[in-house]
Protein backbone atom coordinates (compact mmCIF):
# COMPACT_ATOMS: atom_id res chain seq x y z
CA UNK A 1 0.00 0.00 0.00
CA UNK A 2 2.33 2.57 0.79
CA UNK A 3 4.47 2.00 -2.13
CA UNK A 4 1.13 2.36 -4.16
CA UNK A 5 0.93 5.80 -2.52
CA UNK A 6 4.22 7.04 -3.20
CA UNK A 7 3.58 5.99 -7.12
CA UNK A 8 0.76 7.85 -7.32
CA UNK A 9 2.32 11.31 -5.89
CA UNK A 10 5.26 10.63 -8.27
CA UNK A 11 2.77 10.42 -10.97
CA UNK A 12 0.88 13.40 -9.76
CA UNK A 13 4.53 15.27 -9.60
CA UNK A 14 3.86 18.70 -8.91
CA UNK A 15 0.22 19.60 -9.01
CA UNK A 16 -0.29 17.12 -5.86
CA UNK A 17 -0.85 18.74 -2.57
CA UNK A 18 -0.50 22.69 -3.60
CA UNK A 19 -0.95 23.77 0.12
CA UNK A 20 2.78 21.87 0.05
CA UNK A 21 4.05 24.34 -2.34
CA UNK A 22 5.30 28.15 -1.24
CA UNK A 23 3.15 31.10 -2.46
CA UNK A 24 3.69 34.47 -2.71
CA UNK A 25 1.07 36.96 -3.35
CA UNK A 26 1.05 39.54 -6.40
CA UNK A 27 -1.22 42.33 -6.74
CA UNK A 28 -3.72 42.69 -10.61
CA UNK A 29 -4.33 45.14 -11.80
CA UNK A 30 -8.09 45.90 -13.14
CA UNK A 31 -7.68 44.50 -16.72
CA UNK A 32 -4.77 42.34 -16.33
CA UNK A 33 -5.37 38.89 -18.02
CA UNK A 34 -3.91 35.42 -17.01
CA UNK A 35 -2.37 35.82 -20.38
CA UNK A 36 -0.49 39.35 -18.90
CA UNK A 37 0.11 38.13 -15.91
CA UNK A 38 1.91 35.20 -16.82
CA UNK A 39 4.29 37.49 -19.14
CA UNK A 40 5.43 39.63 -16.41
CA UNK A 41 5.53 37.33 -13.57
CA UNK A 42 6.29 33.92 -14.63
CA UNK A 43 9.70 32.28 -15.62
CA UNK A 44 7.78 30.09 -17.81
CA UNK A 45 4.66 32.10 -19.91
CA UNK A 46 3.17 28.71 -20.78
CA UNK A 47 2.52 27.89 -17.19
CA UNK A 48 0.15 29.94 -16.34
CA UNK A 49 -2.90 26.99 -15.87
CA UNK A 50 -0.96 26.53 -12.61
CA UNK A 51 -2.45 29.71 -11.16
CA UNK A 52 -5.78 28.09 -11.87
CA UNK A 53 -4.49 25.65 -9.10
CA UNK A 54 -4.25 27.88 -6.33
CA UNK A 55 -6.76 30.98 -7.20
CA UNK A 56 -10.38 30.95 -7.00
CA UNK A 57 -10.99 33.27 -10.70
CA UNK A 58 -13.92 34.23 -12.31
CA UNK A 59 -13.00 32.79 -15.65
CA UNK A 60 -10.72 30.04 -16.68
CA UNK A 61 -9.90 32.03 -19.88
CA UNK A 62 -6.57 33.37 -19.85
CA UNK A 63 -7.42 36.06 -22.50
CA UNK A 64 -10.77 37.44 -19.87
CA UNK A 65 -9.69 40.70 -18.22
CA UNK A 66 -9.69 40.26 -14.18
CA UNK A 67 -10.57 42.58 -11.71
CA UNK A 68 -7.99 44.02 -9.51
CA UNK A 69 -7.48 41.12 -6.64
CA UNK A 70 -4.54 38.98 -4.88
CA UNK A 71 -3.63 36.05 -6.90
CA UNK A 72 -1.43 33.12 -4.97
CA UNK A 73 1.32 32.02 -7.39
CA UNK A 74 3.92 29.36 -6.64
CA UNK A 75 7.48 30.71 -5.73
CA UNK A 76 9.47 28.35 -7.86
CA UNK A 77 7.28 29.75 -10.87
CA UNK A 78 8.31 33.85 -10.56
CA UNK A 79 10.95 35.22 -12.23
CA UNK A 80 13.74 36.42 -9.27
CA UNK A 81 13.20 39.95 -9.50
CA UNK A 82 9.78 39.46 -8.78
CA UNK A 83 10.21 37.11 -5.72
CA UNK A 84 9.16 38.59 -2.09
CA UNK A 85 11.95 39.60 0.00
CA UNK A 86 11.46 39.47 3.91
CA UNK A 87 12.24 41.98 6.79
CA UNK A 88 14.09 39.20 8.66
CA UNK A 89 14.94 41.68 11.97
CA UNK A 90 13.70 45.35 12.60
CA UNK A 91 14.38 48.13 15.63
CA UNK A 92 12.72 51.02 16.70
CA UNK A 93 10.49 52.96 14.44
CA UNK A 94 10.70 51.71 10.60
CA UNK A 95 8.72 52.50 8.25
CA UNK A 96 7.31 50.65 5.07
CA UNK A 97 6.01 52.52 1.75
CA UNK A 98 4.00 49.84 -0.88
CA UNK A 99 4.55 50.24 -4.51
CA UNK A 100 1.56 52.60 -5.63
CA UNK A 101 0.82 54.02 -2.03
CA UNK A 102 1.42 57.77 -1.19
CA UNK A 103 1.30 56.81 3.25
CA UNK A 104 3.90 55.24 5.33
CA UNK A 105 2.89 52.41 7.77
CA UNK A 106 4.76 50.19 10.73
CA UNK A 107 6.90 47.40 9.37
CA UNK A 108 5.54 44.42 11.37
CA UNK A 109 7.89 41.31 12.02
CA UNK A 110 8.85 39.04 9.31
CA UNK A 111 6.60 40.69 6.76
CA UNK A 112 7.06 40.47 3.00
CA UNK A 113 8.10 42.87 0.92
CA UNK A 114 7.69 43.57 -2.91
CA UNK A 115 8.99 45.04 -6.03
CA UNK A 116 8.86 48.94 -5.64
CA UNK A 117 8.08 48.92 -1.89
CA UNK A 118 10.68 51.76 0.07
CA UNK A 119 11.53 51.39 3.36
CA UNK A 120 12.72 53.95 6.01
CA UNK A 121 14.27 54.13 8.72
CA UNK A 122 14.21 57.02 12.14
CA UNK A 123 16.69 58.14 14.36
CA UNK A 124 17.89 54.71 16.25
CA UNK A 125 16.12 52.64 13.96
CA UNK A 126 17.38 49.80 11.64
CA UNK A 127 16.32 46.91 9.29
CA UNK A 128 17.70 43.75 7.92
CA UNK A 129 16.10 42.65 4.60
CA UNK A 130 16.73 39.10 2.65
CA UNK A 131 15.64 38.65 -0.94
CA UNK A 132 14.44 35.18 -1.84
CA UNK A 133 17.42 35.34 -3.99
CA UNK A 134 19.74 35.39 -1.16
CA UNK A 135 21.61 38.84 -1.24
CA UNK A 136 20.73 41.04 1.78
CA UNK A 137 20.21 44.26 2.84
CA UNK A 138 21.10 46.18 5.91
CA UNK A 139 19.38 49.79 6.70
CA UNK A 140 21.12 51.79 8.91
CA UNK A 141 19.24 55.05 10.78
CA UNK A 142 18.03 57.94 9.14
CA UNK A 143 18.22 55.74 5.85
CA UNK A 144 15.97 55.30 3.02
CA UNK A 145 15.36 52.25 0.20
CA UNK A 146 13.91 51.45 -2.54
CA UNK A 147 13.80 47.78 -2.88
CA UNK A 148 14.09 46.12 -6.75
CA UNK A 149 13.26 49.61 -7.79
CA UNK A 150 11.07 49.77 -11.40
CA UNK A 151 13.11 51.07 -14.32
CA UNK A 152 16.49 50.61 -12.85
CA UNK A 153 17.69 46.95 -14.85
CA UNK A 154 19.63 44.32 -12.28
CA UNK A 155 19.06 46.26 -9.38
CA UNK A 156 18.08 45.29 -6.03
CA UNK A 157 18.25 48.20 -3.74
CA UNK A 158 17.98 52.41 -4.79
CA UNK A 159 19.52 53.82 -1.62
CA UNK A 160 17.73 57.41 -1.69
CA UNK A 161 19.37 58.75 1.62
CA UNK A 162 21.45 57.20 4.43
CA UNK A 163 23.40 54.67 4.94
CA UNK A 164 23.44 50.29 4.22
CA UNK A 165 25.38 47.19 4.62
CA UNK A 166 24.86 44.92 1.50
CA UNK A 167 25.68 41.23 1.00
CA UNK A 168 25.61 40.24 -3.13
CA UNK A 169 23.25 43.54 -3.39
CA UNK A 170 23.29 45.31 -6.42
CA UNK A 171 23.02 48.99 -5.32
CA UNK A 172 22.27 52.55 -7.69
CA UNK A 173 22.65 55.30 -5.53
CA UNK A 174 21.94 59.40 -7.09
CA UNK A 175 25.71 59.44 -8.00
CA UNK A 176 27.11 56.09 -8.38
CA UNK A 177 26.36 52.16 -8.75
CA UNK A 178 27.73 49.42 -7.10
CA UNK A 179 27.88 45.56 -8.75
CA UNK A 180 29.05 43.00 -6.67
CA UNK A 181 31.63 40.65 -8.33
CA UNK A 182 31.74 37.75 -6.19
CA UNK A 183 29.04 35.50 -4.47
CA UNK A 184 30.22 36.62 -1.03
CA UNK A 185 30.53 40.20 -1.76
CA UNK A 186 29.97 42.58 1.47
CA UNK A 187 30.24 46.10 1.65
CA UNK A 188 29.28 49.59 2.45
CA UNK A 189 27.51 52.25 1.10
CA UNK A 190 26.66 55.98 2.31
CA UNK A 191 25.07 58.97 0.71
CA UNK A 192 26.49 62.50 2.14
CA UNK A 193 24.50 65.08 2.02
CA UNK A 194 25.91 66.66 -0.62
CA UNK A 195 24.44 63.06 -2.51
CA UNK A 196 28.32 61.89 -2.77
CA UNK A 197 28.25 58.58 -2.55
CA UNK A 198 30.88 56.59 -0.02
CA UNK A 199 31.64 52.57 -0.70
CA UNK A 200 33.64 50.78 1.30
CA UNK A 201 34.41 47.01 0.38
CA UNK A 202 34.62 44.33 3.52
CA UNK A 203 34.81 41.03 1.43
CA UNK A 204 35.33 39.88 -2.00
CA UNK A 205 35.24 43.06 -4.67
CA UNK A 206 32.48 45.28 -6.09
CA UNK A 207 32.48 47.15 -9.45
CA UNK A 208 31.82 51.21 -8.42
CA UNK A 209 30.26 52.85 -11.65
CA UNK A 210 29.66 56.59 -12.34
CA UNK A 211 30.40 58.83 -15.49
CA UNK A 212 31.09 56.17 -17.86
CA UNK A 213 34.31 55.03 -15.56
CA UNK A 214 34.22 51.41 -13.85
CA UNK A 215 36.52 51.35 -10.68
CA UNK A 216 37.35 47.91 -9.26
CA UNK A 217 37.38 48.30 -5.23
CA UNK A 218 38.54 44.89 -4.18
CA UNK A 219 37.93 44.21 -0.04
CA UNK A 220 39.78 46.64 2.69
CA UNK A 221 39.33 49.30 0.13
CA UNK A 222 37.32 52.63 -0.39
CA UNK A 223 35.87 54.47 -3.43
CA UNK A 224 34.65 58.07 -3.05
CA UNK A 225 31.86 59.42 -5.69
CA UNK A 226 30.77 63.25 -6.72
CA UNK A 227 27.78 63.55 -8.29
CA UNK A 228 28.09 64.09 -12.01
CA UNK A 229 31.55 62.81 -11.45
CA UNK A 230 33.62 59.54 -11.72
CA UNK A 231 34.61 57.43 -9.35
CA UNK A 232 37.85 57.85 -7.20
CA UNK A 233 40.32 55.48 -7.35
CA UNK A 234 40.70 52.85 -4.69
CA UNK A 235 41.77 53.86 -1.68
CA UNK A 236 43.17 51.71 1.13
CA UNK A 237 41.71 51.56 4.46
CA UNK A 238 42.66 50.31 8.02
CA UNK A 239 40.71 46.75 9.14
CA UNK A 240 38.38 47.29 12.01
CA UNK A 241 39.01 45.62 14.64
CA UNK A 242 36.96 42.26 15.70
CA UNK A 243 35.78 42.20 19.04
CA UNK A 244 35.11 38.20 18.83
CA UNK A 245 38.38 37.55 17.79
CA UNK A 246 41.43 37.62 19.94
CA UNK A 247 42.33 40.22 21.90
CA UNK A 248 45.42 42.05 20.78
CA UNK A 249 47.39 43.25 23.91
CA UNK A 250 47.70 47.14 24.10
CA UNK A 251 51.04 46.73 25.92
CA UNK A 252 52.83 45.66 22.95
CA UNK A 253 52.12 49.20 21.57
CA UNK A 254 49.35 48.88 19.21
CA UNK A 255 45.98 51.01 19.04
CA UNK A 256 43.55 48.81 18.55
CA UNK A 257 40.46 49.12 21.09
CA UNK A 258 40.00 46.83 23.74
CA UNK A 259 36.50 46.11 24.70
CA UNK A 260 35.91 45.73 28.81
CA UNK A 261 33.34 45.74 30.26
CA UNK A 262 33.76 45.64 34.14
CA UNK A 263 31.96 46.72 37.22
CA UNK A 264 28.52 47.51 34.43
CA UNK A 265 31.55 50.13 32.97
CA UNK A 266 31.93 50.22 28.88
CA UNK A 267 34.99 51.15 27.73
CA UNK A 268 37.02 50.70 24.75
CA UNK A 269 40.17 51.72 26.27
CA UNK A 270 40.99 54.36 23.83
CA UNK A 271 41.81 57.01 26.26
CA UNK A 272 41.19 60.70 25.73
CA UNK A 273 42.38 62.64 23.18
CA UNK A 274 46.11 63.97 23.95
CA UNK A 275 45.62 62.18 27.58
CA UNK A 276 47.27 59.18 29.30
CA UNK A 277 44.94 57.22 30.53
CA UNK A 278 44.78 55.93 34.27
CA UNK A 279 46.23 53.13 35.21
CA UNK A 280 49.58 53.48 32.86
CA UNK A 281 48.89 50.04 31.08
CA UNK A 282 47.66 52.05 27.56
CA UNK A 283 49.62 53.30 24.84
CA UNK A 284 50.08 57.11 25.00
CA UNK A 285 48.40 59.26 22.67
CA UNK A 286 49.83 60.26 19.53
CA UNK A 287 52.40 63.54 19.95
CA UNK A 288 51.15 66.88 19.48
CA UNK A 289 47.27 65.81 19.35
CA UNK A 290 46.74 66.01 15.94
CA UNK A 291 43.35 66.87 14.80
CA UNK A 292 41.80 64.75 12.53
CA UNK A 293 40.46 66.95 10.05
CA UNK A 294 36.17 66.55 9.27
CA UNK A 295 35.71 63.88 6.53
CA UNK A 296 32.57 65.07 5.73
CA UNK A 297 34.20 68.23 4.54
CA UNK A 298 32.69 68.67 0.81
CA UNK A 299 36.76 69.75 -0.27
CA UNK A 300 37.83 66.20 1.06
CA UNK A 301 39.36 64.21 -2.01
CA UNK A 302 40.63 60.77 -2.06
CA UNK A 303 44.05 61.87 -1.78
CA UNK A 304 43.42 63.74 1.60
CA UNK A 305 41.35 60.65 2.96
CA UNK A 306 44.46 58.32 2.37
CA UNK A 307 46.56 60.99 4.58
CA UNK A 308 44.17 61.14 7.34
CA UNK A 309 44.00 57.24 7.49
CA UNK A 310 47.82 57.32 8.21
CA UNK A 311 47.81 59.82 10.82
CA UNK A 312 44.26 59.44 12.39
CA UNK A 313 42.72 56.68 14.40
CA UNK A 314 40.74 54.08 12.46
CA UNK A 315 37.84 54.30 15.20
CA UNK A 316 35.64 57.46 15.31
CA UNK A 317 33.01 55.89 17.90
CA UNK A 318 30.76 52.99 18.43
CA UNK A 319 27.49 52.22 19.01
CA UNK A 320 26.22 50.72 21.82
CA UNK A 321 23.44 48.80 22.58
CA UNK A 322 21.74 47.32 25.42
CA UNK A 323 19.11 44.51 25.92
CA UNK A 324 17.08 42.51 28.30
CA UNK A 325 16.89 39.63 25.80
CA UNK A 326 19.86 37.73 23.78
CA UNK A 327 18.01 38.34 20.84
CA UNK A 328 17.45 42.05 20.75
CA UNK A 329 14.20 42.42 20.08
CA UNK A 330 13.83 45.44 22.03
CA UNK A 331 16.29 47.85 23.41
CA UNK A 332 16.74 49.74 26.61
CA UNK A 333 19.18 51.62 25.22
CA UNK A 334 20.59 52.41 21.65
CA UNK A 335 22.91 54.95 21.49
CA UNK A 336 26.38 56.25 19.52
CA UNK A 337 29.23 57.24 21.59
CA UNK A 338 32.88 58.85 20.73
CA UNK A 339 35.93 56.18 20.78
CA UNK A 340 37.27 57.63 24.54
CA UNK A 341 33.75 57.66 26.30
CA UNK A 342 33.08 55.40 29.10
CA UNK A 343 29.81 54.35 29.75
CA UNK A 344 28.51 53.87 32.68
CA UNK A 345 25.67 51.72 32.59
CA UNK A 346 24.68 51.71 36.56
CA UNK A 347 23.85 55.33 36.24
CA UNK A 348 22.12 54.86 33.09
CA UNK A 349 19.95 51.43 33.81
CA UNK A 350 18.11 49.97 36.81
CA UNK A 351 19.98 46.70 38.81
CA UNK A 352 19.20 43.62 36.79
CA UNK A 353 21.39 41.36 34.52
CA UNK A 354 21.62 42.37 30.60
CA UNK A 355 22.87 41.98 27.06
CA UNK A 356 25.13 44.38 25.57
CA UNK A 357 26.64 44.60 21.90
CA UNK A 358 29.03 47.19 20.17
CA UNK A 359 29.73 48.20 16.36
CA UNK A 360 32.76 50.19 15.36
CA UNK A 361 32.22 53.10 13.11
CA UNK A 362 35.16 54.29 11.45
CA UNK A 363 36.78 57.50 10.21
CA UNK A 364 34.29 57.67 6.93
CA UNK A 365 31.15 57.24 9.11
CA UNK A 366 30.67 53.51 8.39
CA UNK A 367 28.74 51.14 10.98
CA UNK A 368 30.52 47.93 10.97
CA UNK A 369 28.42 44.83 11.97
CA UNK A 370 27.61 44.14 16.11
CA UNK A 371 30.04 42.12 18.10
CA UNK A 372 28.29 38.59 19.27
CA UNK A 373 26.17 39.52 22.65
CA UNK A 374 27.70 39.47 25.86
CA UNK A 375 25.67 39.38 28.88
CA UNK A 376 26.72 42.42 31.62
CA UNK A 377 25.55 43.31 35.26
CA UNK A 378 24.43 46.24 36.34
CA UNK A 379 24.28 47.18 40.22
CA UNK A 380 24.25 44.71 43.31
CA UNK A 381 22.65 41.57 42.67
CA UNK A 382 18.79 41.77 42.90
């Protein structure tokens, strides 16, 4: 008998058990036909009897004009650039713009998001988007996207204003685009507000395109763009340091921050500017205090950049963020603090036991990704 059974659903193949399958919705439009709709949605024209399957329609013609409703299609049927992509992890207030709608509304968790649809983000706020596809999106405060935006060929993300992390994203920005050219392609990009266009490269390499000049920016690099003008040519920049990777001991002379976090205290050891820090055990600060000069100076040029990189600490600040839960789901607090601030968390939080995390933002202004969480105590034990 049960080899009876499994005949029969090989025979059946496909068309058994649609609940099995994954849907997405689409949106008609008054007017469209099956006919239409199979064109622009489907990988395969000829299938489009399989939306019969899963859609209750007023006519089995495909040539009959619908009305404007939600049809269920089949995942494995869409072409890519019509496949859903999902918020996979929000914070604070984001907000979500549908293709074709003039209001913004709440992102809710694990929603799915279309062709067309923007996203934005407040102050404190971010969002992490996947595309069925695989490359990913992260939006970074005060930021706003438009996802697989209409008109703009191989595209997956029109960064309008702000700031985003991308893995395999194809990314057009007012003054530049940015092509990935390897399958684990990661990097930065951030729109000043003069629309200049910042990309930083973390793994693999990304074409950076802009007046009809291609720059290669392989990883640990940076690529500066004007509008109306072409891209700068790579410039080197210093690694970040990884807080879940080894330590590296500050007595052997180096900079690089040390994360501690004792007595509820946050500190990343840099010491103040042109000030030895207590304790003797840190590196003394550079001679003279040398200011680093504003990078967000509109005069700035590659060139300068590569000189303040030498001279000038890689870390600007960090941000810091705080959590009753491992997973972050909620903060109790979320804020960005300068590279020689301590933080102390029992004047700033009741007794109780936490989760803290920490991402480094460098010289140019880019977030790098949060440290694993690490659970702290604030105050006596409760």
């Amino acid at each position: 008998m049960k080899r009876l059974i499994l005949g029969l659903l090989a025979l059946l193949g496909p068309s058994y058990a649609g609940a099995a399958e994954e849907l997405q919705t689409i949106i008609v439009r008054p007017g469209d036909t099956l006919w239409s709709i199979s064109n622009t949605y489907l990988k395969d024209p000829k299938r489009w009897n399989e939306l019969l399957k899963h859609n209750r329609l007023p006519s089995s013609d495909p040539s009959i004009a619908l009305p404007g409703m939600a049809l269920k299609v089949p995942v494995s049927l869409l072409k890519a650039q019509y496949r859903a992509a999902k918020l996979v992890y929000f914070l604070n207030e984001v907000l979500l713009r549908p293709s074709g709608v003039s209001d913004w509304k709440n992102v809710s968790a694990s929603m799915d998001l279309f062709k067309a649809d923007t996203l934005r983000t407040r102050a404190g706020a971010r969002a992490d988007v996947k595309f069925y596809t695989g490359e990913i999106l992260n939006l970074y405060p005060n930021s706003i996207a438009v996802l697989r935006p209409p008109g703009d060929k191989d595209t997956d993300v029109r960064l309008m204003a702000g700031e985003m992390r991308g893995l395999r994203s194809r990314v057009v920005t007012a003054s530049a685009r940015i092509t990935p050219k390897t399958k684990d392609t990661e990097f930065g990009a951030k729109i000043k507000d003069d629309l200049t266009t910042l990309v930083q490269v973390y793994k693999g390499k990304a074409d950076v395109e802009a007046g009809g000049k291609t720059v290669e920016v392989p990883a640990g690099f940076a690529s500066e763009v004007r509008m109306d003008m072409q891209p700068s040519n790579p410039v080197k920049l210093p690694k970040l340091p990884d807080f879940d990777a080894t330590r590296t001991a500050l007595a052997s002379g180096g900079k690089t921050p040390q994360l501690t976090t004792t007595g509820g205290v946050v500190s990343l050891n840099m010491g103040r500017p042109g000030k030895q820090p207590a304790g003797g055990d840190l590196p003394k600060a550079d001679p003279g205090g040398a200011k680093v000069p504003d990078l967000n100076d509109k005069s700035l040029d590659a060139a300068e950049i590569i000189k303040l990189i030498s001279v000038g600490n890689p870390v600007q600040s960090y941000h810091l963020q705080v959590s009753r839960e491992q997973t972050f789901s909620s903060t109790v607090l979320d804020k960005n603090y300068d590279s020689f601030e301590d933080i102390n968390l029992n004047s700033l939080l009741p007794p109780g036991n936490y989760y803290m995390r920490v991402a480094l933002i460098d010289l140019l202004g880019f977030e790098g990704k949060f440290s694993a969480p690490r659970p702290v105590k604030v105050g006596g034990p409760r």
